[in-house]
PDB file of N, CA and C in Angstrom:
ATOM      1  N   UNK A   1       3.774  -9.608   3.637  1.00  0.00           N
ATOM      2  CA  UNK A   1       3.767  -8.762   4.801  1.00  0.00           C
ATOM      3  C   UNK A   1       2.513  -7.898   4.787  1.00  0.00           C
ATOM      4  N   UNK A   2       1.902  -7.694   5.579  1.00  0.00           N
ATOM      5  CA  UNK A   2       0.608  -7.295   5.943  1.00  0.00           C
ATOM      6  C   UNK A   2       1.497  -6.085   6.885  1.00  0.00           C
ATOM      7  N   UNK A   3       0.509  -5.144   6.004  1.00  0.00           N
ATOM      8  CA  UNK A   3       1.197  -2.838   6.606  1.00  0.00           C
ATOM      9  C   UNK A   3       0.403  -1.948   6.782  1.00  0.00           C
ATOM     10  N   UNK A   4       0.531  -0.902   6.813  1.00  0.00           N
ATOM     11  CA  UNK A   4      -0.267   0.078   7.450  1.00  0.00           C
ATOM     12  C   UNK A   4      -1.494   0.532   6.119  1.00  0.00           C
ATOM     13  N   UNK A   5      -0.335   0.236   5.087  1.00  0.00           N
ATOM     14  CA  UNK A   5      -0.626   0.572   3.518  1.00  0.00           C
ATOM     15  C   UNK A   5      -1.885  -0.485   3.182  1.00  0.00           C
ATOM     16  N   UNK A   6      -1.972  -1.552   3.430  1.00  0.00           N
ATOM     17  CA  UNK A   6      -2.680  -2.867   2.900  1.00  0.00           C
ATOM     18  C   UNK A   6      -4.253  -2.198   3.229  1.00  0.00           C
ATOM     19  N   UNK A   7      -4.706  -1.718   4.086  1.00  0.00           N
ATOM     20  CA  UNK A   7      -5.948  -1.471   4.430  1.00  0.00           C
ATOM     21  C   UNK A   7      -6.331  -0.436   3.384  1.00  0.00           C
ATOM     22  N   UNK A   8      -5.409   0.550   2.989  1.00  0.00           N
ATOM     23  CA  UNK A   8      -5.649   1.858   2.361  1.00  0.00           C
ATOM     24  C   UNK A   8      -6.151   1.250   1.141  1.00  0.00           C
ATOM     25  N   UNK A   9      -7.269   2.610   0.747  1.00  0.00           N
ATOM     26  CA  UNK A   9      -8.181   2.200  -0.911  1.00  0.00           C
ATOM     27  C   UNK A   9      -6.679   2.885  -1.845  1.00  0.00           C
ATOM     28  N   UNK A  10      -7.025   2.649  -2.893  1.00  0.00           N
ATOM     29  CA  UNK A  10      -6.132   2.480  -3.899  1.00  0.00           C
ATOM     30  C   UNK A  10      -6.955   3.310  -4.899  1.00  0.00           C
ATOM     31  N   UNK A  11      -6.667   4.412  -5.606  1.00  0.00           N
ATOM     32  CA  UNK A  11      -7.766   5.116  -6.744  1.00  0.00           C
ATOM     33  C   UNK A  11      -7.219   5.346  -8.346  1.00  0.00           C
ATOM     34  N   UNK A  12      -7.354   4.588  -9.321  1.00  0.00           N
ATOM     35  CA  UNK A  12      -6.636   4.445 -10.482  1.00  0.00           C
ATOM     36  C   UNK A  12      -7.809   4.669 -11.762  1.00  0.00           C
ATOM     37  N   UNK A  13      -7.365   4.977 -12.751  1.00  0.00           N
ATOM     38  CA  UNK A  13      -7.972   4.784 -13.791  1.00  0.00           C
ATOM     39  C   UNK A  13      -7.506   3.523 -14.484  1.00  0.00           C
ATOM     40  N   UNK A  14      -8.257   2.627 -14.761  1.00  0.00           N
ATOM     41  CA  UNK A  14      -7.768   1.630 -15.917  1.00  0.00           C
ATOM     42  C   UNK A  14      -7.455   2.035 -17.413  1.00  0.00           C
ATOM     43  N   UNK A  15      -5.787   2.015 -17.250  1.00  0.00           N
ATOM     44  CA  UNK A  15      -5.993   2.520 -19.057  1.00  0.00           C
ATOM     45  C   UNK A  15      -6.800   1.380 -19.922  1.00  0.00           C
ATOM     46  N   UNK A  16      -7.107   0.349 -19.597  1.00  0.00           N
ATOM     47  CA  UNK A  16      -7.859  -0.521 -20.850  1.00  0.00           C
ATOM     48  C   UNK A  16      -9.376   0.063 -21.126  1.00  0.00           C
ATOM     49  N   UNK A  17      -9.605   0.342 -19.854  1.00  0.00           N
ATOM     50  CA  UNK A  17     -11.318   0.300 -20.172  1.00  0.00           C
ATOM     51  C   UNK A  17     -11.770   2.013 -20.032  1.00  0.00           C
ATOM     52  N   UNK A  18     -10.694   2.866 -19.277  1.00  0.00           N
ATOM     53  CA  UNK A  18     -10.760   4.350 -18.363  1.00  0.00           C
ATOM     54  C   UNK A  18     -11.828   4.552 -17.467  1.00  0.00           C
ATOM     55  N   UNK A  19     -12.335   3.446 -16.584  1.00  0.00           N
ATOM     56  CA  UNK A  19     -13.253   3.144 -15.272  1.00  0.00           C
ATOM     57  C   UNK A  19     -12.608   3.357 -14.517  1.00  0.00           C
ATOM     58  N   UNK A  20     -13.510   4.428 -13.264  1.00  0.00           N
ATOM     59  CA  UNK A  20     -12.330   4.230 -12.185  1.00  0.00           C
ATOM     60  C   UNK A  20     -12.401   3.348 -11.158  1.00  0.00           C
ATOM     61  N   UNK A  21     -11.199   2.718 -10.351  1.00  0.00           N
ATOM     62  CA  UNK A  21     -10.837   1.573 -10.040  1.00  0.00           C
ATOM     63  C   UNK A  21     -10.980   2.530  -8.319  1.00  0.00           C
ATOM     64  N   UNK A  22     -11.297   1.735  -7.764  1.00  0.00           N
ATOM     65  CA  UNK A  22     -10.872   1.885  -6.062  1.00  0.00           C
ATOM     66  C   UNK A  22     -11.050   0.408  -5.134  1.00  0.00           C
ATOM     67  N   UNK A  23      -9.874   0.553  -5.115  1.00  0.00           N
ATOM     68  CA  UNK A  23      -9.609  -1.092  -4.303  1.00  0.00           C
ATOM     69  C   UNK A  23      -8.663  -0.802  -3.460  1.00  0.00           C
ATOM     70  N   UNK A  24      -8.367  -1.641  -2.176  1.00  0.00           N
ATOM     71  CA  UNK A  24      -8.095  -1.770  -1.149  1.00  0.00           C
ATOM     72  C   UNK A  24      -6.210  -2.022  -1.673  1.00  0.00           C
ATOM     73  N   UNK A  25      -5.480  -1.236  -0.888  1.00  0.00           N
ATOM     74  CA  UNK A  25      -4.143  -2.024  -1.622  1.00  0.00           C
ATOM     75  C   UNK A  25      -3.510  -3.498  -2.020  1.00  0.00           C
ATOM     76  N   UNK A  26      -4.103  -4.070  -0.541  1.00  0.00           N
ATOM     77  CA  UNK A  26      -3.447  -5.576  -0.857  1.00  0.00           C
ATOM     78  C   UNK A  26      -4.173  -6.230  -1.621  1.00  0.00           C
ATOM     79  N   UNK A  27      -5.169  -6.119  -2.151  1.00  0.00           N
ATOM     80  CA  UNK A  27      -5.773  -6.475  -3.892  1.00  0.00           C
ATOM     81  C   UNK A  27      -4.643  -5.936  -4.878  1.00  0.00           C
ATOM     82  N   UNK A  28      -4.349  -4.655  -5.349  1.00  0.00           N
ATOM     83  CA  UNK A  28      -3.280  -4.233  -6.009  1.00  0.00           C
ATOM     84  C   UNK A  28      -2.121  -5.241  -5.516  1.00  0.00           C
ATOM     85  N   UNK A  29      -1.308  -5.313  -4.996  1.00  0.00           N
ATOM     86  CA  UNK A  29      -0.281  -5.980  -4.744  1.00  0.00           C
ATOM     87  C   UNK A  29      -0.330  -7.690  -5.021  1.00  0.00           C
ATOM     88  N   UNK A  30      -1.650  -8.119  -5.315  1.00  0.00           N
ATOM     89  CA  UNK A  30      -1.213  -9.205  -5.334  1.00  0.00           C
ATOM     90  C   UNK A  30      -0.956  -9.456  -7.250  1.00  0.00           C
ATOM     91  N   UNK A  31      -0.411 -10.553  -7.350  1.00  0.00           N
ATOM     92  CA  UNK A  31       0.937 -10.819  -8.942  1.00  0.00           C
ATOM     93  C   UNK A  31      -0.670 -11.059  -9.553  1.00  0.00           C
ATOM     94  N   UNK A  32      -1.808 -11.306  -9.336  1.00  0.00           N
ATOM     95  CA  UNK A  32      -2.932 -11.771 -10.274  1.00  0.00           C
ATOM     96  C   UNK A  32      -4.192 -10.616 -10.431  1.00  0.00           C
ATOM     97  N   UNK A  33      -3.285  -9.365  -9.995  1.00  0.00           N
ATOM     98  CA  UNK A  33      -4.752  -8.473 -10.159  1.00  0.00           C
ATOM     99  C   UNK A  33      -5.276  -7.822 -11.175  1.00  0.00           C
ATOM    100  N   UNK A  34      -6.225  -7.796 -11.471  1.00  0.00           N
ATOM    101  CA  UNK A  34      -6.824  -7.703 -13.120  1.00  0.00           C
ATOM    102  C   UNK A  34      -8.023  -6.606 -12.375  1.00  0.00           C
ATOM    103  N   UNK A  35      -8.199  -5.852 -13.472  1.00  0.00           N
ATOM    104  CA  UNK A  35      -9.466  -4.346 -13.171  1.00  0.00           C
ATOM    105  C   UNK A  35     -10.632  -5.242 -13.603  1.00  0.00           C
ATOM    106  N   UNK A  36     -11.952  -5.021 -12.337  1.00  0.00           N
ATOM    107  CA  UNK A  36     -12.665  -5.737 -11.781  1.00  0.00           C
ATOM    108  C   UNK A  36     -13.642  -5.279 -13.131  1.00  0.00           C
ATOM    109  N   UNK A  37     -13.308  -4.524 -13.771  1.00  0.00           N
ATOM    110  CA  UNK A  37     -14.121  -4.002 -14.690  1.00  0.00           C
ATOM    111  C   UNK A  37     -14.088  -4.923 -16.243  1.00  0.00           C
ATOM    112  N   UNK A  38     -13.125  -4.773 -16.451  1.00  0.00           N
ATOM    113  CA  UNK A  38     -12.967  -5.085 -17.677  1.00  0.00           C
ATOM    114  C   UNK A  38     -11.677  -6.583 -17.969  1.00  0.00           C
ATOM    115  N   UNK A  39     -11.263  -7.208 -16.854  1.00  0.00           N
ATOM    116  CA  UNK A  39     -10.551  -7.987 -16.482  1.00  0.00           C
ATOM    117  C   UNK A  39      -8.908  -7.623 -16.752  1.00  0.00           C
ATOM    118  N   UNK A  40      -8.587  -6.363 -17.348  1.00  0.00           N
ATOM    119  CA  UNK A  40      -7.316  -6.309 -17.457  1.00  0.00           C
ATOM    120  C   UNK A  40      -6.108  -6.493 -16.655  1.00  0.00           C
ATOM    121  N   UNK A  41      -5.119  -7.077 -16.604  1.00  0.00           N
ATOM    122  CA  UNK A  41      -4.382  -7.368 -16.375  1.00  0.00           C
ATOM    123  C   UNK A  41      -3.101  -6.504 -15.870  1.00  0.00           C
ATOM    124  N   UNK A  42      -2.575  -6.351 -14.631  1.00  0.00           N
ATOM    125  CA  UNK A  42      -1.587  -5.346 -14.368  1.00  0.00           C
ATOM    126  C   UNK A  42      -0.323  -5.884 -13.975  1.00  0.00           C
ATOM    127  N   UNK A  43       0.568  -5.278 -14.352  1.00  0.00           N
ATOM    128  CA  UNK A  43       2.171  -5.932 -13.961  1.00  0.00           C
ATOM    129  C   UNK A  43       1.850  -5.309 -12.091  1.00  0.00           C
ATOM    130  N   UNK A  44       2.143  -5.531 -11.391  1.00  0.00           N
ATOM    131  CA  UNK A  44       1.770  -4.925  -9.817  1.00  0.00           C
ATOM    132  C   UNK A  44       3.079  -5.181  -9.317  1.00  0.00           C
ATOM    133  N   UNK A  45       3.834  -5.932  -9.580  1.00  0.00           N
ATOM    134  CA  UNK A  45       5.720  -6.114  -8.557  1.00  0.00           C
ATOM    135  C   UNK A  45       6.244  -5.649  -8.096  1.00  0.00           C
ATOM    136  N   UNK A  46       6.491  -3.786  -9.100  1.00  0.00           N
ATOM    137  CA  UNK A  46       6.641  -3.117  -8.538  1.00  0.00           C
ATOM    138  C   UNK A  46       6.507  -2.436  -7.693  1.00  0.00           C
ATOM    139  N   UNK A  47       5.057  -2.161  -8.168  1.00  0.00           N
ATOM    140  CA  UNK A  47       4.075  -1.310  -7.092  1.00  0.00           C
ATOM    141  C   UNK A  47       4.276  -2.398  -5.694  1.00  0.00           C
ATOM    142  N   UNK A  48       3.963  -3.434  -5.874  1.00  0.00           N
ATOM    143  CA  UNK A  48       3.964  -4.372  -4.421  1.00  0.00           C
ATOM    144  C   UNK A  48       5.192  -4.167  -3.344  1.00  0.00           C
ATOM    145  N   UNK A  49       6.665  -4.128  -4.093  1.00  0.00           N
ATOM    146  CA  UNK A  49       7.723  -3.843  -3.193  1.00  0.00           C
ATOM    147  C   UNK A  49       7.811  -2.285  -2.833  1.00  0.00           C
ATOM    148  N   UNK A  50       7.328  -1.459  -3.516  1.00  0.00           N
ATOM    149  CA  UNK A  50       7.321  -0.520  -3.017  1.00  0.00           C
ATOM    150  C   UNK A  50       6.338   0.014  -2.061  1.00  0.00           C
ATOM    151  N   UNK A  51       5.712  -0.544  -1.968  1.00  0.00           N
ATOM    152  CA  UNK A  51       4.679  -0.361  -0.388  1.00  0.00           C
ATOM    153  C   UNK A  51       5.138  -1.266   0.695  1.00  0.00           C
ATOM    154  N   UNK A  52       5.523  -2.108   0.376  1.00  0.00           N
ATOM    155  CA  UNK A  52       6.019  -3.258   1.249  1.00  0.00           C
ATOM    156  C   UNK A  52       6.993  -2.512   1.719  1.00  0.00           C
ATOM    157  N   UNK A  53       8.272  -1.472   1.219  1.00  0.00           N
ATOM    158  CA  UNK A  53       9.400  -0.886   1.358  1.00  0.00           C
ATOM    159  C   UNK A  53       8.999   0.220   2.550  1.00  0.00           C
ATOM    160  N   UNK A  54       7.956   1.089   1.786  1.00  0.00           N
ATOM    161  CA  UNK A  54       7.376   1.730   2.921  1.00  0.00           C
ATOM    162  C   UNK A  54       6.449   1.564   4.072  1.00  0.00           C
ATOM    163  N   UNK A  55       5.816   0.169   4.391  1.00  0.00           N
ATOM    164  CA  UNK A  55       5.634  -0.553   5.450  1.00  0.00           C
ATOM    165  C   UNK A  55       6.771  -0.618   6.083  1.00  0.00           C
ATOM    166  N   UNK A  56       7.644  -1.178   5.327  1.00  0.00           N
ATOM    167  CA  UNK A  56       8.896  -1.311   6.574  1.00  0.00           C
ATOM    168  C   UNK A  56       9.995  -0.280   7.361  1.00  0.00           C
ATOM    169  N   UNK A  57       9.611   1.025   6.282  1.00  0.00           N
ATOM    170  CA  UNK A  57       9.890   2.311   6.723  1.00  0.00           C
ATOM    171  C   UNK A  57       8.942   2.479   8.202  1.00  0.00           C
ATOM    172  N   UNK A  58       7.361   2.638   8.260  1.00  0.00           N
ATOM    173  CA  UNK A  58       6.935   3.031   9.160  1.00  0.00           C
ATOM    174  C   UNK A  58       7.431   2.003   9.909  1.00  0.00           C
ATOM    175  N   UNK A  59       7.185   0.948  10.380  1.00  0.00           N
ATOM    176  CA  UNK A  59       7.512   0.284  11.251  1.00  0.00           C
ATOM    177  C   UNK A  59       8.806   0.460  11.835  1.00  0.00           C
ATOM    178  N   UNK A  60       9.990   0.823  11.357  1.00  0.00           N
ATOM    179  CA  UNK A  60      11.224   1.328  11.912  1.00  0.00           C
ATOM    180  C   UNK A  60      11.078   3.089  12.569  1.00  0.00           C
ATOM    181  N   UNK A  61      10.400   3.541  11.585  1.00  0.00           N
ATOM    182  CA  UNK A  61      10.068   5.158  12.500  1.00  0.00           C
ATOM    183  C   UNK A  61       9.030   4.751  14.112  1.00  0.00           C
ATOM    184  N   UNK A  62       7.768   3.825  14.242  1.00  0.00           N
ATOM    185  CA  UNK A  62       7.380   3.496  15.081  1.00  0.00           C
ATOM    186  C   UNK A  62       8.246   2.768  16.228  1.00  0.00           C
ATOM    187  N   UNK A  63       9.286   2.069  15.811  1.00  0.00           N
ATOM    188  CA  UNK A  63      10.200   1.652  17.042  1.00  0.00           C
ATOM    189  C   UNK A  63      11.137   2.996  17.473  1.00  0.00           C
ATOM    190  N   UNK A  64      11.388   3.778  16.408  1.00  0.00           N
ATOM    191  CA  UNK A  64      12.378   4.969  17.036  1.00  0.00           C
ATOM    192  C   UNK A  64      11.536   5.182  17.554  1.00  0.00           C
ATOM    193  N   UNK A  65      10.309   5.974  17.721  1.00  0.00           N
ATOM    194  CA  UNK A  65       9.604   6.692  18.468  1.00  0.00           C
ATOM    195  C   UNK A  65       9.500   6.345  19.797  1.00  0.00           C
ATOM    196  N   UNK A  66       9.197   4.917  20.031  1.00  0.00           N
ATOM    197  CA  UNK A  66       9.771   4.025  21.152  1.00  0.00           C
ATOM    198  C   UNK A  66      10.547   4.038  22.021  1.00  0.00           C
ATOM    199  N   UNK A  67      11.929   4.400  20.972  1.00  0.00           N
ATOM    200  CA  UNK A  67      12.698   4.750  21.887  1.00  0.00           C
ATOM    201  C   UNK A  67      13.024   6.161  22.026  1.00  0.00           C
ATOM    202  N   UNK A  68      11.802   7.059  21.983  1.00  0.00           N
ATOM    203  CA  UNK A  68      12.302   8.611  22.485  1.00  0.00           C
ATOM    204  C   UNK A  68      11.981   8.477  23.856  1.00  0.00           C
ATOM    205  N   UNK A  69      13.002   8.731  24.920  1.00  0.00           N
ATOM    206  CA  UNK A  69      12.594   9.595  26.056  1.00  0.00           C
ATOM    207  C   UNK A  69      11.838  11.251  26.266  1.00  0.00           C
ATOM    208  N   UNK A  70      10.817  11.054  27.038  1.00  0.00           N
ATOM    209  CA  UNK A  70      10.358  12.161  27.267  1.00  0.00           C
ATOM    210  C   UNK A  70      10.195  12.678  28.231  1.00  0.00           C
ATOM    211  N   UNK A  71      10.957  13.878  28.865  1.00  0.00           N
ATOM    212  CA  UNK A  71      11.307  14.318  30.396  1.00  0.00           C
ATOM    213  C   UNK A  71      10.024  15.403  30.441  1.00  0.00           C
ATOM    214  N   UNK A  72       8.991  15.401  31.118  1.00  0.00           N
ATOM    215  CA  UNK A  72       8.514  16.472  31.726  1.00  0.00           C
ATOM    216  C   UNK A  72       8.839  17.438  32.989  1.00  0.00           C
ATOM    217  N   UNK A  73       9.089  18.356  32.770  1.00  0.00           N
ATOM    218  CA  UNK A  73       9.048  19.047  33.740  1.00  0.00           C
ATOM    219  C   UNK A  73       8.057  19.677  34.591  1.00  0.00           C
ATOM    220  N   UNK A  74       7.720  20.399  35.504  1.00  0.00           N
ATOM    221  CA  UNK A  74       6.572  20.767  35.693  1.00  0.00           C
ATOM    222  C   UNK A  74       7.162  22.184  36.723  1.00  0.00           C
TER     223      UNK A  74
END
């Protein structure tokens, strides 16, 4: 699923090498991402469903919003 999150940079220290990392999220999320630095290796699964979780949060607050009526008066 492609989210609001996927575009956003990402800012980490690598504990293998302590370079800092800034990458785009959906690099982080994918199961093969390794620090561009030093090739280490990251478990990301978690991190992946949990942005994915909150992608699918905004996208449900963006349809409520949808459905707010808004009466002006004048």
């Amino acid at each position: 699923m492609r989210g609001f999150f996927d575009s956003q940079d990402f800012d980490f220290t690598c504990p293998n090498c302590k370079r800092h990392v800034k990458t785009p999220v959906s690099k982080v999320k994918r199961s093969d991402f390794k620090c561009p630095y030093c090739g280490g290796k990251f478990e990301t699964s978690q991190f992946s469903r949990k942005i994915d979780e909150a992608n699918r949060e905004i996208e449900r607050f963006k349809q409520q919003l949808g459905n707010i009526k808004i009466e002006i008066k004048l």
